[in-house]
Protein backbone atom coordinates (compact mmCIF):
# COMPACT_ATOMS: atom_id res chain seq x y z
CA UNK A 1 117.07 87.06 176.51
CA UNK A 2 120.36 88.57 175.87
CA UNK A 3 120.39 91.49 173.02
CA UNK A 4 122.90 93.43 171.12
CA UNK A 5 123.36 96.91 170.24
CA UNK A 6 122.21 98.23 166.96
CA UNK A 7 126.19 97.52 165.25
CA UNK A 8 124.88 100.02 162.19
CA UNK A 9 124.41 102.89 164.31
CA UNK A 10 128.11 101.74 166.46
CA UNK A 11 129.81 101.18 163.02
CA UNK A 12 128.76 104.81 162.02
CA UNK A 13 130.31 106.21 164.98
CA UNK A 14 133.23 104.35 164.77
CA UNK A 15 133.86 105.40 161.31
CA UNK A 16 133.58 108.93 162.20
CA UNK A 17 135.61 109.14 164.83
CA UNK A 18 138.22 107.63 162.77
CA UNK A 19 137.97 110.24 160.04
CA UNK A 20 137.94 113.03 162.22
CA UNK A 21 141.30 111.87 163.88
CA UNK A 22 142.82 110.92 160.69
CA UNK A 23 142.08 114.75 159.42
CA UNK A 24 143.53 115.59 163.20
CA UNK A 25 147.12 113.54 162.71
CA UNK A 26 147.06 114.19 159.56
CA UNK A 27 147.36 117.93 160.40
CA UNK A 28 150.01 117.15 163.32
CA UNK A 29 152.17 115.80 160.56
CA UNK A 30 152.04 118.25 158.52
CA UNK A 31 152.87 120.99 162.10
CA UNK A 32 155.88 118.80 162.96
CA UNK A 33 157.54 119.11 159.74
CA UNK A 34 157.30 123.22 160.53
CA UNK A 35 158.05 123.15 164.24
CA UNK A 36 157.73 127.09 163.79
CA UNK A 37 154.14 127.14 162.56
CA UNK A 38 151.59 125.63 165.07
CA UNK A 39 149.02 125.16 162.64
CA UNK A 40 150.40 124.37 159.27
CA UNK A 41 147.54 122.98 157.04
CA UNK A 42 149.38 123.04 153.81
CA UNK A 43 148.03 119.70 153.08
CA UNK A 44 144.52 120.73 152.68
CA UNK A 45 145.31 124.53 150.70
CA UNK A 46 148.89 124.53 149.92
CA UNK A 47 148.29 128.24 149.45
CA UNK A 48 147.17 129.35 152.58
CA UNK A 49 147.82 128.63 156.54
CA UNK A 50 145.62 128.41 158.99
CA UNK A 51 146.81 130.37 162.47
CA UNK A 52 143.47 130.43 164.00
CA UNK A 53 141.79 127.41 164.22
CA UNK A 54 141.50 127.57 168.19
CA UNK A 55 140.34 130.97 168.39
CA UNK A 56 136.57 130.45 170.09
CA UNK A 57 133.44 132.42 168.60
CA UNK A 58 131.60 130.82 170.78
CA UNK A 59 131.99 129.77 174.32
CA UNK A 60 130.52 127.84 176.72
CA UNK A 61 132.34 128.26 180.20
CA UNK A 62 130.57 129.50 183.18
CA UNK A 63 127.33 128.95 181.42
CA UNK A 64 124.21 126.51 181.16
CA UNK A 65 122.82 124.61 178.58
CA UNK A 66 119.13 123.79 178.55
CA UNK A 67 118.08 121.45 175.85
CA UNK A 68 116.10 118.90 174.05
CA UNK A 69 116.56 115.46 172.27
CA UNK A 70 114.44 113.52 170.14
CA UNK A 71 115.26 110.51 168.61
CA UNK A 72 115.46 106.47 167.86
CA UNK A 73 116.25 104.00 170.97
CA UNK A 74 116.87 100.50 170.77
CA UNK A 75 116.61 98.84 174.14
CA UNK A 76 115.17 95.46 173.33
CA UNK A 77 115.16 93.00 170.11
CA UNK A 78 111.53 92.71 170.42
CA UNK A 79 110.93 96.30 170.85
CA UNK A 80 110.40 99.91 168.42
CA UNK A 81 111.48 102.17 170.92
CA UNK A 82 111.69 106.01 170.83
CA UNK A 83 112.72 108.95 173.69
CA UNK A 84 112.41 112.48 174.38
CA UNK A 85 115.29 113.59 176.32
CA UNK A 86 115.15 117.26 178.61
CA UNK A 87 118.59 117.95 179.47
CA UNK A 88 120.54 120.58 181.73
CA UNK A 89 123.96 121.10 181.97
CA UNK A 90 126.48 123.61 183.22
CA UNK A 91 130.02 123.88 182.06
CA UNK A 92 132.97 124.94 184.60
CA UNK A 93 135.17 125.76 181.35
CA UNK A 94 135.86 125.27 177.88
CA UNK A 95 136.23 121.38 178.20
CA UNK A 96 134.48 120.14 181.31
CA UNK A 97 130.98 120.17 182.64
CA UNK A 98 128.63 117.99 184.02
CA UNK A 99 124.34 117.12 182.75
CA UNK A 100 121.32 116.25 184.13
CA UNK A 101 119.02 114.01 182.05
CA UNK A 102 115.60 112.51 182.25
CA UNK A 103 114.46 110.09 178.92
CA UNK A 104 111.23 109.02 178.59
CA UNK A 105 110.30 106.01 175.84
CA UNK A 106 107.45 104.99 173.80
CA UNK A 107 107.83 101.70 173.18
CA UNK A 108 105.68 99.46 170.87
CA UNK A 109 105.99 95.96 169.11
CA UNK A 110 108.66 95.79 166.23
CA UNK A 111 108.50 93.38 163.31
CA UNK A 112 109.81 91.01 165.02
CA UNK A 113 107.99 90.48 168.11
CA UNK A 114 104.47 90.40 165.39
CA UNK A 115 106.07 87.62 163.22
CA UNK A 116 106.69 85.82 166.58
CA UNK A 117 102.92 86.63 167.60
CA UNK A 118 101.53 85.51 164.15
CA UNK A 119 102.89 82.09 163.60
CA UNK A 120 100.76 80.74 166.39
CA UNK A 121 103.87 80.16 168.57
CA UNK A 122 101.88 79.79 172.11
CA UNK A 123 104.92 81.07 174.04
CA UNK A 124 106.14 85.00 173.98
CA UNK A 125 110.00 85.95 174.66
CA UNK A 126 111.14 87.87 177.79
CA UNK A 127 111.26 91.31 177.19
CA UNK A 128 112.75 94.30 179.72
CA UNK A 129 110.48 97.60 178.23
CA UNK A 130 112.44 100.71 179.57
CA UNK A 131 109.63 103.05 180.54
CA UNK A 132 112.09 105.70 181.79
CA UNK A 133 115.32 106.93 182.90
CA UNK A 134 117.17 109.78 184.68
CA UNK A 135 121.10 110.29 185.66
CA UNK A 136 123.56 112.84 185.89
CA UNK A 137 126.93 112.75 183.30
CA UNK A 138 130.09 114.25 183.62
CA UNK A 139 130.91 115.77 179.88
CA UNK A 140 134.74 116.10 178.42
CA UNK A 141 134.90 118.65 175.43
CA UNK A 142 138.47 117.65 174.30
CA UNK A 143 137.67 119.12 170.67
CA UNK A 144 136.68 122.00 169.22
CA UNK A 145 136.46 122.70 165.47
CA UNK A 146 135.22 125.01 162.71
CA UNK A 147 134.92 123.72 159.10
CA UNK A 148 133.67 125.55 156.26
CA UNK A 149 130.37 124.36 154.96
CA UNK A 150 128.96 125.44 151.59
CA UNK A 151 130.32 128.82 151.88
CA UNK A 152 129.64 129.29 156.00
CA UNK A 153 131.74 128.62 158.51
CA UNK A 154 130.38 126.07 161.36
CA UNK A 155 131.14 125.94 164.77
CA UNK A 156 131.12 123.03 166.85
CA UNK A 157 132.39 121.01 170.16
CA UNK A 158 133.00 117.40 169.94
CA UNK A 159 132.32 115.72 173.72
CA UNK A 160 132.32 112.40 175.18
CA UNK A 161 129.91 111.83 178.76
CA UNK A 162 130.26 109.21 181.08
CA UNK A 163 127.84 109.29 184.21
CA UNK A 164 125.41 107.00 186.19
CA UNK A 165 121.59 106.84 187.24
CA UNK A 166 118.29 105.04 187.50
CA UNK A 167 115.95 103.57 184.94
CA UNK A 168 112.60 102.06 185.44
CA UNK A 169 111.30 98.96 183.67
CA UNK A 170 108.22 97.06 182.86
CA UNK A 171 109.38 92.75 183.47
CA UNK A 172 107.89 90.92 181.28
CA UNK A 173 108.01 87.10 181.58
CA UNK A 174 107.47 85.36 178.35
CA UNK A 175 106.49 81.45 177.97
CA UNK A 176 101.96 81.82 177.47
CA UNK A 177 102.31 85.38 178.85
CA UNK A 178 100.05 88.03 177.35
CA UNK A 179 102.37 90.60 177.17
CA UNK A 180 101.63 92.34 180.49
CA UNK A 181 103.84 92.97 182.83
CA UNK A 182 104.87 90.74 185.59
CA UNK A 183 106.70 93.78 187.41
CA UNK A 184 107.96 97.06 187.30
CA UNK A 185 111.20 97.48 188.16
CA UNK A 186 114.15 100.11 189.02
CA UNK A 187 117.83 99.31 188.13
CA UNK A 188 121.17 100.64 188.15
CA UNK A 189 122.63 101.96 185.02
CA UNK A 190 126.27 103.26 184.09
CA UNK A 191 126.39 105.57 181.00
CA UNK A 192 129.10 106.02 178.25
CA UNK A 193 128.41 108.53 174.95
CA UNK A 194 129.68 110.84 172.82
CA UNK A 195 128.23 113.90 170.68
CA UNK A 196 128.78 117.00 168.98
CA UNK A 197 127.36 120.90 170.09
CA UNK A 198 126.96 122.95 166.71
CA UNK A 199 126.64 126.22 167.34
CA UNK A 200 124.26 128.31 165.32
CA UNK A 201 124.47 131.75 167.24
CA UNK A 202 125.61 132.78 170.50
CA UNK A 203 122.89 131.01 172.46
CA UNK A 204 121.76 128.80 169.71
CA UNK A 205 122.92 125.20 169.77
CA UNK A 206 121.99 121.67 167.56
CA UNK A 207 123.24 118.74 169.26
CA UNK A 208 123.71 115.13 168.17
CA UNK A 209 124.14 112.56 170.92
CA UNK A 210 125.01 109.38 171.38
CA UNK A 211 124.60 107.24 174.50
CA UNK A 212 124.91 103.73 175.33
CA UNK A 213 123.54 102.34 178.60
CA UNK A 214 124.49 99.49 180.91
CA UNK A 215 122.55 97.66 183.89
CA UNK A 216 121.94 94.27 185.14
CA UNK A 217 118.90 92.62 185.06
CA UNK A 218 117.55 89.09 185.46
CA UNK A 219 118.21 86.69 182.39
CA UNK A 220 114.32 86.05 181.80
CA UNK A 221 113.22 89.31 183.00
CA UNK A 222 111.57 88.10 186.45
CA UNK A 223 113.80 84.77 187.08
CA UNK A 224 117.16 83.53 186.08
CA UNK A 225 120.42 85.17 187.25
CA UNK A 226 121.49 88.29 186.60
CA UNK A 227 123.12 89.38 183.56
CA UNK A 228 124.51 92.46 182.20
CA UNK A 229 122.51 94.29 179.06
CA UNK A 230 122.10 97.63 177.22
CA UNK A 231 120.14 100.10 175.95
CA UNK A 232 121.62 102.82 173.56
CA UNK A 233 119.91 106.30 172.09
CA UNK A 234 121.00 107.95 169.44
CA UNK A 235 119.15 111.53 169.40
CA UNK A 236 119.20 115.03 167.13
CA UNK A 237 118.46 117.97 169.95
CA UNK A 238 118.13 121.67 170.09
CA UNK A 239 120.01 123.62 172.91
CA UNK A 240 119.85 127.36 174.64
CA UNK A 241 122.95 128.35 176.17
CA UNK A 242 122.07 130.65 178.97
């Protein structure tokens, strides 16, 4: 039972991080032509130049971020998963910081797994049904940006996280299983995602997130050798910056 990531959600990302550096050495370009004006952005008003573009409104350093994510997971191909997602993290400056998370999921049959059910097929597939997870990330801030949208001016930090932790697991066997589970079991997990902080006021934040997990697990859930899957979350949050 080997699954893949949901490629719509990765080709989204992909696509915007390629936009947003395109604008970025597109801007470069335009800095190096005018070695004497850092941040010459004649290409996008040729009648006006932009000199404070890293000036922060906001800040983050020295402070702690409580928040909360709600979103989509997809963690198996025979699974409609969800996950709530309290978070805490501190921030050392402007660019690094580290989080605490813990992710719970509601999980329930997709489409998929009921077709399988309904055609009388007297076998089920192996399915690993992430109950739960918890971990600690280390968070890079490399970007931050303010673009003008209808007529107000939004503030924002573009991150990327990389951590590890723990995630629990119901094992479910398939061949004339009934769907419950043979074990439940914890595993190792290594984290890579990205996101962005908008800032609404001072202590006000909206978050997207990203995350995509790793961890090793037995090919048909409770026998087989160990391969590698993952798990990935992508989430909309609200944030308090203490």
């Amino acid at each position: 039972m080997k699954r893949h990531g949901n490629w719509v959600i990765k080709l989204l990302l992909v696509l915007m991080a390629a936009l947003w550096l395109s604008v970025v050495a597109a801007s470069w370009s335009e800095a190096a032509e005018d070695p004497d004006n850092e941040y010459n952005f004649s290409w996008l008003d040729p009648d006006k130049k932009v000199s404070v573009l890293q000036n922060r409104k906001f800040r983050k350093a020295n402070r702690a971020l409580i928040s909360l994510n709600l979103g989509l997971a997809d963690t198996n191909a025979f699974r409609k998963s969800y996950a709530i997602d309290p978070r805490l993290a501190y921030y050392f400056s402007e660019s690094w910081g580290v989080e605490a998370f813990y992710s719970i999921f509601s999980n329930s049959k997709n489409a998929t797994a009921e077709a399988l059910e309904s055609s009388g097929a007297s076998s089920r597939p192996d399915v690993i049904e992430i109950k739960n997870q918890m971990g600690a990330l280390l968070h890079w801030s490399p970007w931050y940006a303010k673009i003008n949208v209808f007529n107000t001016v939004l503030y924002f930090d573009w991150y990327f996280t990389g951590g590890i932790g723990t995630m629990n697991a119901d094992m479910i066997a398939g061949g004339a299983s009934t769907g419950i589970p043979n074990s439940t079991k914890s595993l190792t997990a290594f984290y890579l995602g990205t996101g962005q902080l908008f800032h609404v006021s001072d202590n006000f934040i909206v978050r997207l997130d990203f995350r995509n997990a790793w961890f090793k697990a037995p090919a048909r859930a409770v026998t087989g050798s160990e391969i590698l899957f993952n798990s990935t979350t992508f989430q909309l949050g609200v944030g308090f910056v203490l």
